[in-house]
C-alpha atoms as a PDB file:
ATOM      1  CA  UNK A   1      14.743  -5.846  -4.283  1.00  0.00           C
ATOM      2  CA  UNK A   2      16.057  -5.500  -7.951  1.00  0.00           C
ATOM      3  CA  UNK A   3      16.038  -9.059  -8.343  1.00  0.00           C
ATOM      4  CA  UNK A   4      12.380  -9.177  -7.157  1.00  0.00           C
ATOM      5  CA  UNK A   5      11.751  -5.899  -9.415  1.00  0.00           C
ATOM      6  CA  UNK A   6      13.431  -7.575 -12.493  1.00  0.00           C
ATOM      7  CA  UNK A   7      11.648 -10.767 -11.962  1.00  0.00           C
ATOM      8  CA  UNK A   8       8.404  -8.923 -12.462  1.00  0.00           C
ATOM      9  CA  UNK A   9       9.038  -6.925 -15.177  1.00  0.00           C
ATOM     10  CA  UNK A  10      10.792  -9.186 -17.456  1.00  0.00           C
ATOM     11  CA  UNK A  11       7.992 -12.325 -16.847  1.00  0.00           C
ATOM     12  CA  UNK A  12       4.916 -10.004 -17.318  1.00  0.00           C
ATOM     13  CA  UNK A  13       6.834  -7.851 -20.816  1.00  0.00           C
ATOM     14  CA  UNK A  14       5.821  -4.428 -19.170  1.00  0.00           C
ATOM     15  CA  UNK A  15       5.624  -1.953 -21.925  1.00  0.00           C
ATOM     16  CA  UNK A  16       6.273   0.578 -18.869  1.00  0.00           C
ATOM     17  CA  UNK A  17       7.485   0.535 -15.119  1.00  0.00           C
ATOM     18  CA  UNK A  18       3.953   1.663 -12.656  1.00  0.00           C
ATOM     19  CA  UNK A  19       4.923   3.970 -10.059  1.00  0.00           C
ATOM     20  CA  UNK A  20       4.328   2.008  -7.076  1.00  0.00           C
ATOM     21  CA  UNK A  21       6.152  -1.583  -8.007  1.00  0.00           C
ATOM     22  CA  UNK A  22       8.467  -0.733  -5.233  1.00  0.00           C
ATOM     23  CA  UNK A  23       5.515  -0.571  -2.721  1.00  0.00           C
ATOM     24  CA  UNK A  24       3.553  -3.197  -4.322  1.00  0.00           C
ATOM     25  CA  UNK A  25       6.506  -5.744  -3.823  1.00  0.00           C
ATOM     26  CA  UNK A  26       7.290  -4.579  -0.467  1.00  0.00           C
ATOM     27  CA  UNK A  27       3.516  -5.142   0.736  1.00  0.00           C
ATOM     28  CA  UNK A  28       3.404  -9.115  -1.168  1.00  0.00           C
ATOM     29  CA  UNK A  29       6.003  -9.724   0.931  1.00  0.00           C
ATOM     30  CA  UNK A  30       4.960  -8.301   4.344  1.00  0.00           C
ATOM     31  CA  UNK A  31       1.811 -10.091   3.225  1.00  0.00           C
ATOM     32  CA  UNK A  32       2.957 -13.286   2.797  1.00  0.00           C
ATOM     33  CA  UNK A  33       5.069 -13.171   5.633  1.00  0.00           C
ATOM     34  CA  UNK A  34       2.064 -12.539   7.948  1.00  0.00           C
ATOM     35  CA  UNK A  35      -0.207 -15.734   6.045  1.00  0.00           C
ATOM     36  CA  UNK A  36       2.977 -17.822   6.644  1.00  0.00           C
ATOM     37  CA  UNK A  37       3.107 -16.742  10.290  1.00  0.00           C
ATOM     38  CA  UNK A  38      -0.679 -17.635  10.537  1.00  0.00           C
ATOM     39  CA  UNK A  39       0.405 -21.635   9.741  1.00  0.00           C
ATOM     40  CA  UNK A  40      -0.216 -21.551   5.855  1.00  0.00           C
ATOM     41  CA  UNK A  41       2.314 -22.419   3.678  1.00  0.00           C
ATOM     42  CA  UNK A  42       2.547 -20.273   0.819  1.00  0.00           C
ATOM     43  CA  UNK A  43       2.901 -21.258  -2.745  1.00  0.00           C
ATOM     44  CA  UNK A  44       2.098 -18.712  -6.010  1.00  0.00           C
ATOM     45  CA  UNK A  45       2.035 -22.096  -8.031  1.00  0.00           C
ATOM     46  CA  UNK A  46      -1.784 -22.551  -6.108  1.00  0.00           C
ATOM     47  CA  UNK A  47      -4.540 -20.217  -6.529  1.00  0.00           C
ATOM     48  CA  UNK A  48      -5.656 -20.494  -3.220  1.00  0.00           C
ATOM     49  CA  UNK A  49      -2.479 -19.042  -1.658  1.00  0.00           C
ATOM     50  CA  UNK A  50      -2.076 -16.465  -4.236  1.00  0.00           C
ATOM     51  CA  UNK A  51      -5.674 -15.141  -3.580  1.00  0.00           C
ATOM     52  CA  UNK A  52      -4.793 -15.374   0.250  1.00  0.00           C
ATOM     53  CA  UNK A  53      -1.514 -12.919   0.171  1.00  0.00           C
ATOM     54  CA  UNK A  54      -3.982 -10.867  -2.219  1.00  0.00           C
ATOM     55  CA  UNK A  55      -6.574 -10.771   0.589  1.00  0.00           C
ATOM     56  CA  UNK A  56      -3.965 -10.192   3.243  1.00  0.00           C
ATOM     57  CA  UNK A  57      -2.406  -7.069   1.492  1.00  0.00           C
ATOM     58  CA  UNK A  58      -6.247  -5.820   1.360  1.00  0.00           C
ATOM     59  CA  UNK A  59      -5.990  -6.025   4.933  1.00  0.00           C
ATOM     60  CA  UNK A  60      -3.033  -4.427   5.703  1.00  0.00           C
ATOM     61  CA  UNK A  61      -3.984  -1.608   3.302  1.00  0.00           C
ATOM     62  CA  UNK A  62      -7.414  -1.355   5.578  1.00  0.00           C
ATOM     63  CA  UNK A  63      -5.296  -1.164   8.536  1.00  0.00           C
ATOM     64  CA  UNK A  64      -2.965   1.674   7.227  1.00  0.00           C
ATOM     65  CA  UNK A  65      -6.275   3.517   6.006  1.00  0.00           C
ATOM     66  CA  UNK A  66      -7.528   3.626   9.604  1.00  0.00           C
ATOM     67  CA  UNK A  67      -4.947   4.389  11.244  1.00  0.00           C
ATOM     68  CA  UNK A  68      -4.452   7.453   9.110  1.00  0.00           C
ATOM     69  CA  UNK A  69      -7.953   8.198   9.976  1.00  0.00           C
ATOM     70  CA  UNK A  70      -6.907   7.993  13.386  1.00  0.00           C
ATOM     71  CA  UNK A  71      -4.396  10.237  12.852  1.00  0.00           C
ATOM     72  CA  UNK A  72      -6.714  12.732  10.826  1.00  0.00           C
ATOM     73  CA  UNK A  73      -9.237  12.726  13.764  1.00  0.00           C
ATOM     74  CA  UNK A  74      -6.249  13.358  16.401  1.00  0.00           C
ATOM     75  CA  UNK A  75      -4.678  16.350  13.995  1.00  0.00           C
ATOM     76  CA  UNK A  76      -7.933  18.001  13.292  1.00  0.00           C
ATOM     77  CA  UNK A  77      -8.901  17.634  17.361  1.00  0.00           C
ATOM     78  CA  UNK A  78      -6.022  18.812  18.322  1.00  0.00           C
ATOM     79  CA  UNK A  79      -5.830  21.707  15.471  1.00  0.00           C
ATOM     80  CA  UNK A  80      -2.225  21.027  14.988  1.00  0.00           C
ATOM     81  CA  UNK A  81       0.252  22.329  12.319  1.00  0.00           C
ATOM     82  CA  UNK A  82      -0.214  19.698   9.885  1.00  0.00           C
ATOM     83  CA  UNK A  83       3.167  18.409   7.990  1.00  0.00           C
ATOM     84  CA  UNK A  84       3.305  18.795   4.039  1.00  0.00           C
ATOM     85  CA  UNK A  85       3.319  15.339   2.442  1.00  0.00           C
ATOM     86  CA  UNK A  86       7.045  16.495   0.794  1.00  0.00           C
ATOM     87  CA  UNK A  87       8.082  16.121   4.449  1.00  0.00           C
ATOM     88  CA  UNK A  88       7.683  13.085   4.475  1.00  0.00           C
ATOM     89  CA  UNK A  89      10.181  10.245   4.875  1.00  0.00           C
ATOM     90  CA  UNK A  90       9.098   6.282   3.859  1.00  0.00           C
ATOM     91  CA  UNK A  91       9.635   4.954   7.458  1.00  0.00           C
ATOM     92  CA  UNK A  92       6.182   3.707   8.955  1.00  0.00           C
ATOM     93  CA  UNK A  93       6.184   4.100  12.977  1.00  0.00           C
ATOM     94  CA  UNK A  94       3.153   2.876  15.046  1.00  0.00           C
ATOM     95  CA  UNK A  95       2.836   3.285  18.851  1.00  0.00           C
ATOM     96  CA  UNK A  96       0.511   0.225  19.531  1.00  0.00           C
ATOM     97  CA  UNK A  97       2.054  -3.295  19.934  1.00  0.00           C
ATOM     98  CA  UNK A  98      -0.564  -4.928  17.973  1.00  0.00           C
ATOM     99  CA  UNK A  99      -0.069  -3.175  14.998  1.00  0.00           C
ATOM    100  CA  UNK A 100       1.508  -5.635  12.056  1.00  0.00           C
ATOM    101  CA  UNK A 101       5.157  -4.573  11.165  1.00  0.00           C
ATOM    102  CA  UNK A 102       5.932  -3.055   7.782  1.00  0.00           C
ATOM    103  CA  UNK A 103       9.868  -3.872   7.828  1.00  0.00           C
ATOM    104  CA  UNK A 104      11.253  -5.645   5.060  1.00  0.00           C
ATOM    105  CA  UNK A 105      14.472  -7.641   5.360  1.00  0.00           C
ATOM    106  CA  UNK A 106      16.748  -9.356   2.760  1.00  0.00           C
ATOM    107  CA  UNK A 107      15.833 -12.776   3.519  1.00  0.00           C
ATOM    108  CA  UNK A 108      12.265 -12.291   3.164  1.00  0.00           C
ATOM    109  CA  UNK A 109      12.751 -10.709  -0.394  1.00  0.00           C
ATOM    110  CA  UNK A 110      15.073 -13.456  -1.253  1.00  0.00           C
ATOM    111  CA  UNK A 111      11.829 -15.496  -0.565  1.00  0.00           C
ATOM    112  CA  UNK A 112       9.871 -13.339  -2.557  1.00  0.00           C
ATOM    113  CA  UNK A 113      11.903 -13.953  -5.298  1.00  0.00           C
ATOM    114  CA  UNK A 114      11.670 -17.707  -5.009  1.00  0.00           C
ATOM    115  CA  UNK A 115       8.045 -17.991  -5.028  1.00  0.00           C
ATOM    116  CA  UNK A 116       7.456 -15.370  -7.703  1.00  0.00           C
ATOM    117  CA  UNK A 117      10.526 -17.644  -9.902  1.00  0.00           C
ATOM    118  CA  UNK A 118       8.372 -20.620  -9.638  1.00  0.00           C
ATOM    119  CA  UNK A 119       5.010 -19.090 -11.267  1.00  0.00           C
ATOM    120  CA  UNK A 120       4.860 -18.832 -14.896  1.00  0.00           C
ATOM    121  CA  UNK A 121       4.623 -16.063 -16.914  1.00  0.00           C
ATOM    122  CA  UNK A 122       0.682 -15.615 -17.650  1.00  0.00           C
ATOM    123  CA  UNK A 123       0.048 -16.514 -13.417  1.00  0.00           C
ATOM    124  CA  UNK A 124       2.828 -13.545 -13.012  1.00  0.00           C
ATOM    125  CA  UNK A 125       1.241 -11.402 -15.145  1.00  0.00           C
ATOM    126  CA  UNK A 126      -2.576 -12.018 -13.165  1.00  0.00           C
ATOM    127  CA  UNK A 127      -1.267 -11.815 -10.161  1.00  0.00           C
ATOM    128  CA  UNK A 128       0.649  -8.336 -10.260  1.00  0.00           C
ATOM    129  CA  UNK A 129      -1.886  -6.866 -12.494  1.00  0.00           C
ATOM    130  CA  UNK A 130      -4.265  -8.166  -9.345  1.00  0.00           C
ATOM    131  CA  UNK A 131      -1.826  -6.561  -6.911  1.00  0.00           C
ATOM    132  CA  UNK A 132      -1.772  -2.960  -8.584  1.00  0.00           C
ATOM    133  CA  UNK A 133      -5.411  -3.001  -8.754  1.00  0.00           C
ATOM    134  CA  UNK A 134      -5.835  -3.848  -4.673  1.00  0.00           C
ATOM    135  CA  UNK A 135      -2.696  -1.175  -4.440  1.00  0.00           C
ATOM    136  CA  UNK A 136      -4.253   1.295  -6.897  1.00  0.00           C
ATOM    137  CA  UNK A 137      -8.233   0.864  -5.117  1.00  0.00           C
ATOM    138  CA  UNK A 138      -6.352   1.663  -1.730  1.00  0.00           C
ATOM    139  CA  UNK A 139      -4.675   4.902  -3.397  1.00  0.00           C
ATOM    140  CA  UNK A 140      -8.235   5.957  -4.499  1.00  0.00           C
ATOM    141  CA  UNK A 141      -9.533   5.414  -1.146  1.00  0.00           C
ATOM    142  CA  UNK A 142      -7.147   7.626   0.297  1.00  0.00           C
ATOM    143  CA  UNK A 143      -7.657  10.518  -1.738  1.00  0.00           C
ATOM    144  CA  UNK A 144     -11.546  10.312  -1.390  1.00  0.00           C
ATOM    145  CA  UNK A 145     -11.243  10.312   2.672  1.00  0.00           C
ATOM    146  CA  UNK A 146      -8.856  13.292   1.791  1.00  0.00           C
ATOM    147  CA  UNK A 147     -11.430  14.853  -0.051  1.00  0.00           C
ATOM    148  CA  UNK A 148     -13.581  14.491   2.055  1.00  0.00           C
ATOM    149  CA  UNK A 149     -12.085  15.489   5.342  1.00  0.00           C
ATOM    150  CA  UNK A 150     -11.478  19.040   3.436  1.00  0.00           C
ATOM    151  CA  UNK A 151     -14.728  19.121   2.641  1.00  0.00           C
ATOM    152  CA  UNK A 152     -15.729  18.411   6.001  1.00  0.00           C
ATOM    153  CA  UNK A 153     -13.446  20.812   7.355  1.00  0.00           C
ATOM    154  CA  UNK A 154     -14.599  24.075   5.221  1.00  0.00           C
ATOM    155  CA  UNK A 155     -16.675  27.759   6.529  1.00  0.00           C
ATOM    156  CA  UNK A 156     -20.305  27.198   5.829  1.00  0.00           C
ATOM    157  CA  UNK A 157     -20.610  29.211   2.386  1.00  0.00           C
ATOM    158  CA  UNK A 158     -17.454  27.929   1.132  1.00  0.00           C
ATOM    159  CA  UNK A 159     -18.046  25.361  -1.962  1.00  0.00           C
ATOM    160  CA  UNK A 160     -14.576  23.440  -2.825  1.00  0.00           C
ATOM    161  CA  UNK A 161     -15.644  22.015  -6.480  1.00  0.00           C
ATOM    162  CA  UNK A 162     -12.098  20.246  -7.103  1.00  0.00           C
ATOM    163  CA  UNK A 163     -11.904  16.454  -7.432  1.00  0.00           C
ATOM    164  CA  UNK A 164      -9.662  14.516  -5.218  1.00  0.00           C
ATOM    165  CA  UNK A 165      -5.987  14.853  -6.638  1.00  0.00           C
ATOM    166  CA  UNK A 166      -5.771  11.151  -8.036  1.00  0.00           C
ATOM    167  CA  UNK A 167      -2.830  12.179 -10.196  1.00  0.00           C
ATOM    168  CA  UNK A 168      -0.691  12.989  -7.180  1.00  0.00           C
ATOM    169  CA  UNK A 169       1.824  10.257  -6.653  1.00  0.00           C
ATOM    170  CA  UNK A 170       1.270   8.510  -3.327  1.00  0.00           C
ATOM    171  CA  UNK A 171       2.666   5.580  -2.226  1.00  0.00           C
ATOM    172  CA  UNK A 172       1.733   3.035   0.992  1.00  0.00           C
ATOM    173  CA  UNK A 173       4.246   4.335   2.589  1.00  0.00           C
ATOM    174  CA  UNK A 174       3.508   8.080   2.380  1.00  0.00           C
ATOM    175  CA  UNK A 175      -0.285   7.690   2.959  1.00  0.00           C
ATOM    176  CA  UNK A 176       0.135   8.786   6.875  1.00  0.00           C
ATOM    177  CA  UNK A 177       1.034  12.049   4.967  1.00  0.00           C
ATOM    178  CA  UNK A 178      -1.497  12.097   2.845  1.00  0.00           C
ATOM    179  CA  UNK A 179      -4.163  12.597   5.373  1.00  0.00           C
ATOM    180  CA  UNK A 180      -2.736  15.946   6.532  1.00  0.00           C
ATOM    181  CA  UNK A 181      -1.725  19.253   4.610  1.00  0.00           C
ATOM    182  CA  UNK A 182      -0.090  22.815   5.749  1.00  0.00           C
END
């Protein structure tokens, strides 16, 4: 992972580290290891495969959104204690079979690594610069269905005029937190 973190910052010069590198790689990679298991061969040299990991991570950030919906709709049915997002740990667990798995081993870094060494320094910069804005968008998302399940979920009379809480640092693999509060 430090290898993979290191190869990113010192090809694109970051003047500073964003918060959610850690997440960002771990997603490319569970991203690229589901386009490979769909029969493509992946290759950051080509645009094409570049822009299909980018697409794939879209999905998988769609899929996490929903099923924190899910989870929303089942927590505010239920009117259950909700857990505080401090709570938390970074383990993902889903109870379906279908669901896509959001494990990351060594070997598949190590890959990670190898196709990110082979891109040059102005396609590395594009391409994570791409990746924190799909990352960031997702983050956004999040905190607007957050919003707006409080809002939802107010008396009559009462008027909540706060913004979501974009500053709040949230991260992939906290967002099944995110959607419940104490």
């Amino acid at each position: 992972m430090g290898t993979c973190l290191d190869i990113l910052l010192v090809k694109t010069s970051l003047g500073s580290i964003p918060n959610n590198l850690n997440d960002m790689v771990c997603l490319l990679t569970i991203a690229a290891r589901r386009v490979s298991q769909q029969g493509n061969q992946i290759e950051f040299t080509k645009l094409a495969s570049r822009r299909h990991v980018l697409e794939e991570m879209e999905r998988l950030l769609e899929f996490k959104r929903s099923e924190i919906e899910k989870k929303a709709e089942k927590v505010e049915n239920k009117k259950e204690k909700a857990l505080s997002t401090k709570n938390m740990i970074s383990t993902l667990a889903f109870e379906a079979k279908d669901t896509p798995n959001f494990t990351v081993t060594a070997e598949e870094l190590t890959n990670m690594n190898c196709l990110l060494k082979r891109i040059d320094e102005a396609t590395t910069s594009s391409f994570l610069k791409k990746s924190m804005e799909i990352l960031h968008k997702a983050e956004v998302q999040l905190e607007q269905d957050e919003f707006d399940r409080l809002q939802a979920s107010q008396q009559p009379g009462e008027v909540n005029t706060s913004a979501p809480d974009v500053k709040r640092q949230t991260s992939i693999f906290l967002m099944s937190s995110c959607c419940v509060r104490e």
